[in-house]
N, C-alpha and C. Protein backbone atom coordinates (compact mmCIF):
# COMPACT_ATOMS: atom_id res chain seq x y z
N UNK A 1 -1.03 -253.78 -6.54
CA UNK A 1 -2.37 -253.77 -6.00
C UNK A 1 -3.34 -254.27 -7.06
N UNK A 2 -4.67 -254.96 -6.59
CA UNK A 2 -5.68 -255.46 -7.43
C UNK A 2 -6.67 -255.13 -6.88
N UNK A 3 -7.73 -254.41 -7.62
CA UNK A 3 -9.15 -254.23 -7.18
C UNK A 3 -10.10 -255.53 -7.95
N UNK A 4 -10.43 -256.18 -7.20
CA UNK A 4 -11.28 -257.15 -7.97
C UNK A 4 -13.03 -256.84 -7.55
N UNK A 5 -13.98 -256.56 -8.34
CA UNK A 5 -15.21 -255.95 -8.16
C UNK A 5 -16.18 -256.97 -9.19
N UNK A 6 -16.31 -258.36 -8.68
CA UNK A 6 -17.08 -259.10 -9.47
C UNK A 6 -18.89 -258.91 -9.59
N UNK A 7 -19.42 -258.71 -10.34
CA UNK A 7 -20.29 -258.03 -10.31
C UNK A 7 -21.64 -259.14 -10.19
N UNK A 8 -22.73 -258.85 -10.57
CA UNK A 8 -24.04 -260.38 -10.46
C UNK A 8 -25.09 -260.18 -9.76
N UNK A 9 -25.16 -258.91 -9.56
CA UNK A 9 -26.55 -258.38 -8.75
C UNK A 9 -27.83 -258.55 -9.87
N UNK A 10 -28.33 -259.90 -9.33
CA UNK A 10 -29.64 -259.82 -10.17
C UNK A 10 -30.50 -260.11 -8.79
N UNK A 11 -31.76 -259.95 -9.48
CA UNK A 11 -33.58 -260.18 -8.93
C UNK A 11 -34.04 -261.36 -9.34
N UNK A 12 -34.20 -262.20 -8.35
CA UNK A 12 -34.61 -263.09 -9.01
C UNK A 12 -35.60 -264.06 -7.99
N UNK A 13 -36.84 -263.92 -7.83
CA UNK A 13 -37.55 -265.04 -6.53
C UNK A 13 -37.26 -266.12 -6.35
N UNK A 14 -37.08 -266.67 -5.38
CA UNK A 14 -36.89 -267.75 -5.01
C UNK A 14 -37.40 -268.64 -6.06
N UNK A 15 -38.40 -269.04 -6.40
CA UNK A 15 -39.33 -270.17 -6.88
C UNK A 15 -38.75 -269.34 -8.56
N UNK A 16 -38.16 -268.46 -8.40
CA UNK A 16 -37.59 -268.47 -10.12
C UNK A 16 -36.84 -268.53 -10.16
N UNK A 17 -35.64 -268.83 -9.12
CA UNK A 17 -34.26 -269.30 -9.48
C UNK A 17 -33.99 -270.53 -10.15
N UNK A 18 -33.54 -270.42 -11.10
CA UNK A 18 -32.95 -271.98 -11.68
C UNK A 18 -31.54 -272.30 -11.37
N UNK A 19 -31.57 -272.87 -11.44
CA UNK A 19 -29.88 -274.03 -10.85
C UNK A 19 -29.37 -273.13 -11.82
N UNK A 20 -29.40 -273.04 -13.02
CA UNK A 20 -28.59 -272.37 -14.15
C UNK A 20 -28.26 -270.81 -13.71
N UNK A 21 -29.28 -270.14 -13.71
CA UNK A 21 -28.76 -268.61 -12.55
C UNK A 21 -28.08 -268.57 -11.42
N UNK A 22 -28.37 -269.23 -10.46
CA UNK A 22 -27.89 -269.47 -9.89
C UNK A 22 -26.70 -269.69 -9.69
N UNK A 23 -26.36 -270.81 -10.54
CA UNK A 23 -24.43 -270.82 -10.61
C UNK A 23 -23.96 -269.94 -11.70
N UNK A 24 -24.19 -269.19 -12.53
CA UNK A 24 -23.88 -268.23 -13.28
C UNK A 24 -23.97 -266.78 -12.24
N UNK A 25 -24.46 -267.02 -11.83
CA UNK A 25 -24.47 -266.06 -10.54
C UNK A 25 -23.25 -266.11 -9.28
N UNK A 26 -23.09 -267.53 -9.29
CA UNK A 26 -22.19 -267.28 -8.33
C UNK A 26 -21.03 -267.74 -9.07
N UNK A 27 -20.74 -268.14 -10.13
CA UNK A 27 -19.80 -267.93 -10.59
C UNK A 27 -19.07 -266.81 -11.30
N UNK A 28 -20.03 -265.43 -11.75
CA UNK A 28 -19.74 -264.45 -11.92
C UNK A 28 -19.03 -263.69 -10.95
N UNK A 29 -19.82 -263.84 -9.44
CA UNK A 29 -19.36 -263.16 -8.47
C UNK A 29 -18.74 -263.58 -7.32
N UNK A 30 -18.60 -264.96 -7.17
CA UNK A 30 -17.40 -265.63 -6.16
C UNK A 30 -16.54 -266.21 -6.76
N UNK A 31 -16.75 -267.23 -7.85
CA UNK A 31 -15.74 -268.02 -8.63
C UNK A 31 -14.94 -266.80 -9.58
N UNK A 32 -15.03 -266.03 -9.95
CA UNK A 32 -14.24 -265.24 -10.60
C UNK A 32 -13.17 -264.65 -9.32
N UNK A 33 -14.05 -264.01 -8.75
CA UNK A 33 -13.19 -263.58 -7.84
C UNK A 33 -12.25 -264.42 -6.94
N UNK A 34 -12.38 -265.56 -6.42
CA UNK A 34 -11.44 -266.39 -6.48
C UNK A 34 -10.31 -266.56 -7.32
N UNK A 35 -10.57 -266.71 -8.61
CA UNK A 35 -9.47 -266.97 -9.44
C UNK A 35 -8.51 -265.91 -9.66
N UNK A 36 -9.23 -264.59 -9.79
CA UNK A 36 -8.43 -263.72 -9.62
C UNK A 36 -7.31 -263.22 -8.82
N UNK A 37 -7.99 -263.05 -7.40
CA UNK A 37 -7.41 -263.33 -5.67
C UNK A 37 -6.29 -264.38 -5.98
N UNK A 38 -6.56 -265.64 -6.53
CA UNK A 38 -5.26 -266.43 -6.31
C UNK A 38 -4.42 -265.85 -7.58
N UNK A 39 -4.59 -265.78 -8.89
CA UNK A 39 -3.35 -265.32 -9.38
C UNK A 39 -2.82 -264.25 -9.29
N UNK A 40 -3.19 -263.28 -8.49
CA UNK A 40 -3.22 -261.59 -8.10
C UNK A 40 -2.11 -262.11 -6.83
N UNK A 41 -2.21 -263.08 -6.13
CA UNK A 41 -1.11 -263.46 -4.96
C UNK A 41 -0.31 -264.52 -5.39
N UNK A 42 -0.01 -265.29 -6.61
CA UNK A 42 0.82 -265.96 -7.43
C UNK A 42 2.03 -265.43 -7.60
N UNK A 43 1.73 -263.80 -8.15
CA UNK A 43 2.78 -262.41 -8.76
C UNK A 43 3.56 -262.32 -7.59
N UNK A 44 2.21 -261.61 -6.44
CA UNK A 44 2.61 -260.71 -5.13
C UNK A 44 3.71 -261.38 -4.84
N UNK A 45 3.28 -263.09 -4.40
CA UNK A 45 4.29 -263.91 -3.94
C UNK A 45 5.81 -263.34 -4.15
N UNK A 46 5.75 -263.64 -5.34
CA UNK A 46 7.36 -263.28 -6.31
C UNK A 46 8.18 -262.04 -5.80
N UNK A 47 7.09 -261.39 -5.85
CA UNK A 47 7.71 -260.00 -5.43
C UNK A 47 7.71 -259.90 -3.87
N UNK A 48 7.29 -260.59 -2.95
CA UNK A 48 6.89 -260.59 -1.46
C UNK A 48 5.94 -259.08 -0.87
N UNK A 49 5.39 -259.05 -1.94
CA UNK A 49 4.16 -257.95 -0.61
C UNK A 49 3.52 -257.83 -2.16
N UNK A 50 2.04 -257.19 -1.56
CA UNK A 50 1.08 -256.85 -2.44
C UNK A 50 -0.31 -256.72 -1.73
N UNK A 51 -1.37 -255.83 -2.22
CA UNK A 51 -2.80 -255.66 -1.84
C UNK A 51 -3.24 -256.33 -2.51
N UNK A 52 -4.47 -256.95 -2.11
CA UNK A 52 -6.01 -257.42 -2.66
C UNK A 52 -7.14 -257.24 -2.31
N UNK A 53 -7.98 -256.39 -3.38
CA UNK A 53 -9.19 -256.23 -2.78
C UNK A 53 -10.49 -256.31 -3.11
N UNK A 54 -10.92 -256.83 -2.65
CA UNK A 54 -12.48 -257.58 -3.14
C UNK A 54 -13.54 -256.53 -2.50
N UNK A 55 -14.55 -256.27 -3.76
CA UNK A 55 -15.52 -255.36 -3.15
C UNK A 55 -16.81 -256.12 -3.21
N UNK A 56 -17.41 -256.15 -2.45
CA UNK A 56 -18.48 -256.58 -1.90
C UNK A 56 -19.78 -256.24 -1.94
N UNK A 57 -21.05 -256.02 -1.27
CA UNK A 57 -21.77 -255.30 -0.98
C UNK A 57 -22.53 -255.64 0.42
N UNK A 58 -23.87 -255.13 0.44
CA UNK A 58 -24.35 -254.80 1.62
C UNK A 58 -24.70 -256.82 1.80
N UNK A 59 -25.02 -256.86 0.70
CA UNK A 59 -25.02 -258.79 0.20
C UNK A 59 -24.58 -259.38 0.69
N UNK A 60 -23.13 -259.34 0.91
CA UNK A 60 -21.69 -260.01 1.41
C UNK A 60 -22.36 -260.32 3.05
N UNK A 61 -23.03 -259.39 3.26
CA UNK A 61 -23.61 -259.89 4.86
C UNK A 61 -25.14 -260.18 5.31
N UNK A 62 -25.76 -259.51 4.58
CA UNK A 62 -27.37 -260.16 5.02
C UNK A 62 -28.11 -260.85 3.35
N UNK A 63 -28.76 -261.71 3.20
CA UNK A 63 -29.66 -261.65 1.96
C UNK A 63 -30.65 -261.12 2.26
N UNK A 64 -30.85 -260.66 0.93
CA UNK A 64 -32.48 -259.84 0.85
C UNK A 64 -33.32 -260.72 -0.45
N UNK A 65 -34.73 -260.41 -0.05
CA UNK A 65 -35.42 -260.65 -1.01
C UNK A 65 -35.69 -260.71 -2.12
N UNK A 66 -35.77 -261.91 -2.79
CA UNK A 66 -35.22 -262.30 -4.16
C UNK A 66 -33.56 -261.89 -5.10
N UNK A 67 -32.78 -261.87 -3.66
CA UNK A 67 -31.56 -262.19 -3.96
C UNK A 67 -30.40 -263.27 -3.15
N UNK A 68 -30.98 -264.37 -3.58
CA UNK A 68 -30.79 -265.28 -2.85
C UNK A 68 -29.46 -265.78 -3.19
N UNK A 69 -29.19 -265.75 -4.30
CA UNK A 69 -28.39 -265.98 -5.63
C UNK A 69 -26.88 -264.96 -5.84
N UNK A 70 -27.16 -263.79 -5.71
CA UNK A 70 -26.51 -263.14 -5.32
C UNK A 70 -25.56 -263.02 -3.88
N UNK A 71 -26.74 -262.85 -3.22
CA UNK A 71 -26.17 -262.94 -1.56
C UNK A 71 -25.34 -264.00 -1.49
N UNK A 72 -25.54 -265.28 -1.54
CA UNK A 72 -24.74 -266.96 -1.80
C UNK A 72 -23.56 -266.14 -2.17
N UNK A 73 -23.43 -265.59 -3.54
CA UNK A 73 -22.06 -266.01 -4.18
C UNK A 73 -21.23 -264.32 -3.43
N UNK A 74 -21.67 -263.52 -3.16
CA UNK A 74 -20.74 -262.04 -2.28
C UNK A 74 -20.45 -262.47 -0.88
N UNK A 75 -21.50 -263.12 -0.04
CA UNK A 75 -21.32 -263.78 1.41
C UNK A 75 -19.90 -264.71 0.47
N UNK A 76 -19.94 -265.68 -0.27
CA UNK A 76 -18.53 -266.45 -0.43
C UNK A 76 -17.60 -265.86 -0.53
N UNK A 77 -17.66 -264.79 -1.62
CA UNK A 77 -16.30 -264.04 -1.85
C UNK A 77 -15.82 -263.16 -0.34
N UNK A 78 -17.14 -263.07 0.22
CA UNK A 78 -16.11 -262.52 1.59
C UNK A 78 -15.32 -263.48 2.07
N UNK A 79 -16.04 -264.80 2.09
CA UNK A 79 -14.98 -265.72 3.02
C UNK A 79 -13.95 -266.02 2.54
N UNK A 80 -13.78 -266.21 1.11
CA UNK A 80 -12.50 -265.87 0.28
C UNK A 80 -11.33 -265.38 0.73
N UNK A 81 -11.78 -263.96 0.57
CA UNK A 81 -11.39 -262.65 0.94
C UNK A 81 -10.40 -263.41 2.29
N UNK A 82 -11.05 -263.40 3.02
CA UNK A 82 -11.09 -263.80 4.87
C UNK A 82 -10.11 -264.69 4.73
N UNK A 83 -10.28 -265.81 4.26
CA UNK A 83 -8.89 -267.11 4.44
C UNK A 83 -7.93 -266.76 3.56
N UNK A 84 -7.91 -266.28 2.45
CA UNK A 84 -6.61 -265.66 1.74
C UNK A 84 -6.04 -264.85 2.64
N UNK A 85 -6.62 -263.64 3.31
CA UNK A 85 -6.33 -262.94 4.51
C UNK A 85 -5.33 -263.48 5.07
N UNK A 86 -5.74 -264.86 6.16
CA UNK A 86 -5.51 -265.25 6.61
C UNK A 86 -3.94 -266.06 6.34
N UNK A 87 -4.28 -266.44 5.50
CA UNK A 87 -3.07 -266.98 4.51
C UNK A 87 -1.91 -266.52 4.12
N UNK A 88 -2.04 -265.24 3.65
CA UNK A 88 -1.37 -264.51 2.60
C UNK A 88 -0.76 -263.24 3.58
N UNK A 89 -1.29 -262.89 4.75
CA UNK A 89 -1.04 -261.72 5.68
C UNK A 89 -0.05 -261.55 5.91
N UNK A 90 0.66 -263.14 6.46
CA UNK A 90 2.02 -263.33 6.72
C UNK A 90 3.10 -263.17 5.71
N UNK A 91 2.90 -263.16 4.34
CA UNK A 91 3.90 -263.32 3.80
C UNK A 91 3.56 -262.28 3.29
N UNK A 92 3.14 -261.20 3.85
CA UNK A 92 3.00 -259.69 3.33
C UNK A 92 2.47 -259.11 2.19
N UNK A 93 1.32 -259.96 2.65
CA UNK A 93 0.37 -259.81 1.55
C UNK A 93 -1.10 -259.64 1.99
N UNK A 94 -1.52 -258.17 1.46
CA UNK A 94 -3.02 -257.58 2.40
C UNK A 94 -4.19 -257.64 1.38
N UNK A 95 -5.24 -258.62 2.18
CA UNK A 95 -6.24 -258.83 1.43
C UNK A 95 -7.63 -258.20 2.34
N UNK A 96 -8.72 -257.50 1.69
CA UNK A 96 -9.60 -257.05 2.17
C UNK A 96 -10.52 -257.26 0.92
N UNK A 97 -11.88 -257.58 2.46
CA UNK A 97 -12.98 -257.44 1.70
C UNK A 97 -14.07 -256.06 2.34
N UNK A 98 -13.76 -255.24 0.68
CA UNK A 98 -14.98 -254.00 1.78
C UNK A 98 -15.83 -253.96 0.92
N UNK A 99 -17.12 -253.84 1.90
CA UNK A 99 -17.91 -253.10 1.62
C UNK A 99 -19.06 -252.18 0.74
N UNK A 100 -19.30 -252.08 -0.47
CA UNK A 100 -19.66 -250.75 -1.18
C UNK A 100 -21.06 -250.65 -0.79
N UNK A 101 -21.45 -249.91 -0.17
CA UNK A 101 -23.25 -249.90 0.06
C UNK A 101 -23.39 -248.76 -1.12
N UNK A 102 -23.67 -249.10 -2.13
CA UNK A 102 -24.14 -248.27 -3.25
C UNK A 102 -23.63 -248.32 -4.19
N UNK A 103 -24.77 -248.14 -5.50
CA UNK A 103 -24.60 -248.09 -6.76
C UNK A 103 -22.85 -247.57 -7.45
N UNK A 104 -22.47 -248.41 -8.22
CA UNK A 104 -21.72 -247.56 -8.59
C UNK A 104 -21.79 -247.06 -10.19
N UNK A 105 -21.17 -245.87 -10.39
CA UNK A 105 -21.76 -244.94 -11.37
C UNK A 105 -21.01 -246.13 -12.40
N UNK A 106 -21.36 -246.85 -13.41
CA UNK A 106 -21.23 -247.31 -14.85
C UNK A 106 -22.08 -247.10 -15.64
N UNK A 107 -21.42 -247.55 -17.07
CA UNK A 107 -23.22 -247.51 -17.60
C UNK A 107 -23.95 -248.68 -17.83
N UNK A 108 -23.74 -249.65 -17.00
CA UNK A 108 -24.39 -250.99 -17.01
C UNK A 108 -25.37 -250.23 -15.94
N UNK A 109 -24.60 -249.66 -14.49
CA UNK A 109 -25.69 -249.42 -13.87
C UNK A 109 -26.86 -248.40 -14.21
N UNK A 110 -26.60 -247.32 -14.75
CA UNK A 110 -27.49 -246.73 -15.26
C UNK A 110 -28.22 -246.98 -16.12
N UNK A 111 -27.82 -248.22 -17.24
CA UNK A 111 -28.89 -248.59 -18.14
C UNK A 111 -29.56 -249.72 -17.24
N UNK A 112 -29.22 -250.26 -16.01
CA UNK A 112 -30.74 -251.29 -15.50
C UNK A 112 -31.30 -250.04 -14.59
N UNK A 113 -30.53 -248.81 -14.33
CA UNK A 113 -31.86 -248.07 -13.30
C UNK A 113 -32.89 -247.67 -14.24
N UNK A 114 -32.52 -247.10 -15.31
CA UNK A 114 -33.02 -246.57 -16.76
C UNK A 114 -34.32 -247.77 -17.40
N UNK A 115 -34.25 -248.75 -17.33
CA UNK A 115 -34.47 -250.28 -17.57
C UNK A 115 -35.83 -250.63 -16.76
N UNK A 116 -35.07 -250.51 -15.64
CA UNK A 116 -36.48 -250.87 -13.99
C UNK A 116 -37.25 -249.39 -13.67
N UNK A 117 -36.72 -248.27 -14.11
CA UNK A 117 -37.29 -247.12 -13.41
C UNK A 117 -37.58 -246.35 -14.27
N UNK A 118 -36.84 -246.58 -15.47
CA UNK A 118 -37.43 -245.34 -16.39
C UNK A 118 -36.12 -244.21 -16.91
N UNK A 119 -36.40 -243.46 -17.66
CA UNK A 119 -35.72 -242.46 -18.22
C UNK A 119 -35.27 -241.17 -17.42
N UNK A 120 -36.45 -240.60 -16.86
CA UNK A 120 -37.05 -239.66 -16.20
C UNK A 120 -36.34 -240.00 -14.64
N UNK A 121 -36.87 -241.43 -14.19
CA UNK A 121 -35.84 -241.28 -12.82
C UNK A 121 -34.55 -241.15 -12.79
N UNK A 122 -34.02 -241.64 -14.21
CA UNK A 122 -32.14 -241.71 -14.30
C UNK A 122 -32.35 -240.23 -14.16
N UNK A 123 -33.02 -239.34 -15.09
CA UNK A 123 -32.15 -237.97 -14.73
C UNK A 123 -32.47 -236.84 -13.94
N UNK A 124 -33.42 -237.60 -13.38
CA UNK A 124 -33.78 -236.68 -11.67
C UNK A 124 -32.98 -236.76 -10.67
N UNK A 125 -32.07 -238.30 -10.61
CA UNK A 125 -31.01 -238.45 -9.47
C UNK A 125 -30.59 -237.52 -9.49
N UNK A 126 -29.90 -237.28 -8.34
CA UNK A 126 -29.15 -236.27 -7.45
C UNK A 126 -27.39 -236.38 -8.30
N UNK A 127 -26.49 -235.78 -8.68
CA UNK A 127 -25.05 -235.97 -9.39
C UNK A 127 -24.44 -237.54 -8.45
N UNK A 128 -24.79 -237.26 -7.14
CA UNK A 128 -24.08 -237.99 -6.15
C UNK A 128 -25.00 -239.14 -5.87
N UNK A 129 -26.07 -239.33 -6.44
CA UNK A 129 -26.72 -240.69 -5.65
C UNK A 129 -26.08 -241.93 -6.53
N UNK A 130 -24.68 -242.17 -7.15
CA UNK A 130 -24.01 -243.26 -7.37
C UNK A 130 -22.50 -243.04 -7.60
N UNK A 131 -22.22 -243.99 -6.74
CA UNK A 131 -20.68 -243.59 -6.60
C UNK A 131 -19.35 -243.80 -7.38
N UNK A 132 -18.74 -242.86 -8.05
CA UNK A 132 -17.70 -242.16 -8.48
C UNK A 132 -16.99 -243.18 -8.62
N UNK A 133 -16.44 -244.29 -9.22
CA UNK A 133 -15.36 -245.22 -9.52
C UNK A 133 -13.99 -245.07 -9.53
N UNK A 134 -13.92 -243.88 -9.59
CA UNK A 134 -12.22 -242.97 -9.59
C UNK A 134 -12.34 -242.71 -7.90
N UNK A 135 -13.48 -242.56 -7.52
CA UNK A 135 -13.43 -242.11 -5.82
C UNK A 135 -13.06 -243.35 -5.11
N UNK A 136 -13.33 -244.48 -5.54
CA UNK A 136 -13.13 -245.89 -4.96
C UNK A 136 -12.18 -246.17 -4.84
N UNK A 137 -11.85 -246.19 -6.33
CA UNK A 137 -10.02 -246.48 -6.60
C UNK A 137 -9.07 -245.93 -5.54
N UNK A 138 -9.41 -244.32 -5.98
CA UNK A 138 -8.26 -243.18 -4.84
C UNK A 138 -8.54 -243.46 -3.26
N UNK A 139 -9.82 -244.23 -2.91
CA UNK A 139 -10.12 -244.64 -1.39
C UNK A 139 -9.24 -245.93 -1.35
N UNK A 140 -9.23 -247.21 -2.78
CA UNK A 140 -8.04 -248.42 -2.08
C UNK A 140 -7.14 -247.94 -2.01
């Protein structure tokens, strides 16, 4: 099994995107994950069965405001996801793209909530308002 969780959630307005973010953006978070997905089913092959799984976000399906950049490259990795699926199903090999609607607990993420919001909001959250990375795992 492979969890692939390419990451690239930035802010960025329209009229401040540069070509340069932009593809650093989506190459963080679709082109990686691509490359991964295919040599993650290179192995499987060998062995004839294997999981793949690409995590996504709420991104992967609508863009939002001033994430234009983002949305582009998670909407790709779903379709990724989708034709490897498609591909790879048959020869017993399960690829999914889910989902995560929410933060997950690192400390990258807590140092940009810490960053954009302050000190004081990191440690007012609730234990549970970001999700558990060991809970993810034990859910693929």
């Amino acid at each position: 099994m492979v969890i692939i969780n390419p990451a690239a959630n930035v802010n960025f307005p329209i009229l401040e995107t540069t070509e340069r973010v932009f593809f650093k953006v989506w190459e963080m978070a679709c082109k990686a994950g691509f490359l991964s997905g295919r040599e993650a089913a290179r192995i499987m092959l060998k062995h004839g069965r294997g999981s793949i799984f690409f995590t996504g976000a709420t991104a992967s399906l609508r863009g939002g405001s001033g994430y234009a950049a983002f949305a582009s490259a998670k909407a790709g990795l779903r379709m990724v996801a989708q034709a490897m699926a498609r591909e790879l199903g048959p020869k017993n090999i399960h690829v999914a793209h889910l989902v995560i609607d929410a933060g997950v607990d690192t400390s990258f993420v807590r140092e940009r909530i810490k960053a954009a919001r302050g000190e004081d909001v990191l440690a007012a959250m609730p234990e549970d308002a970001l999700m558990n990375p060991a809970s993810i795992a034990n859910t693929f």
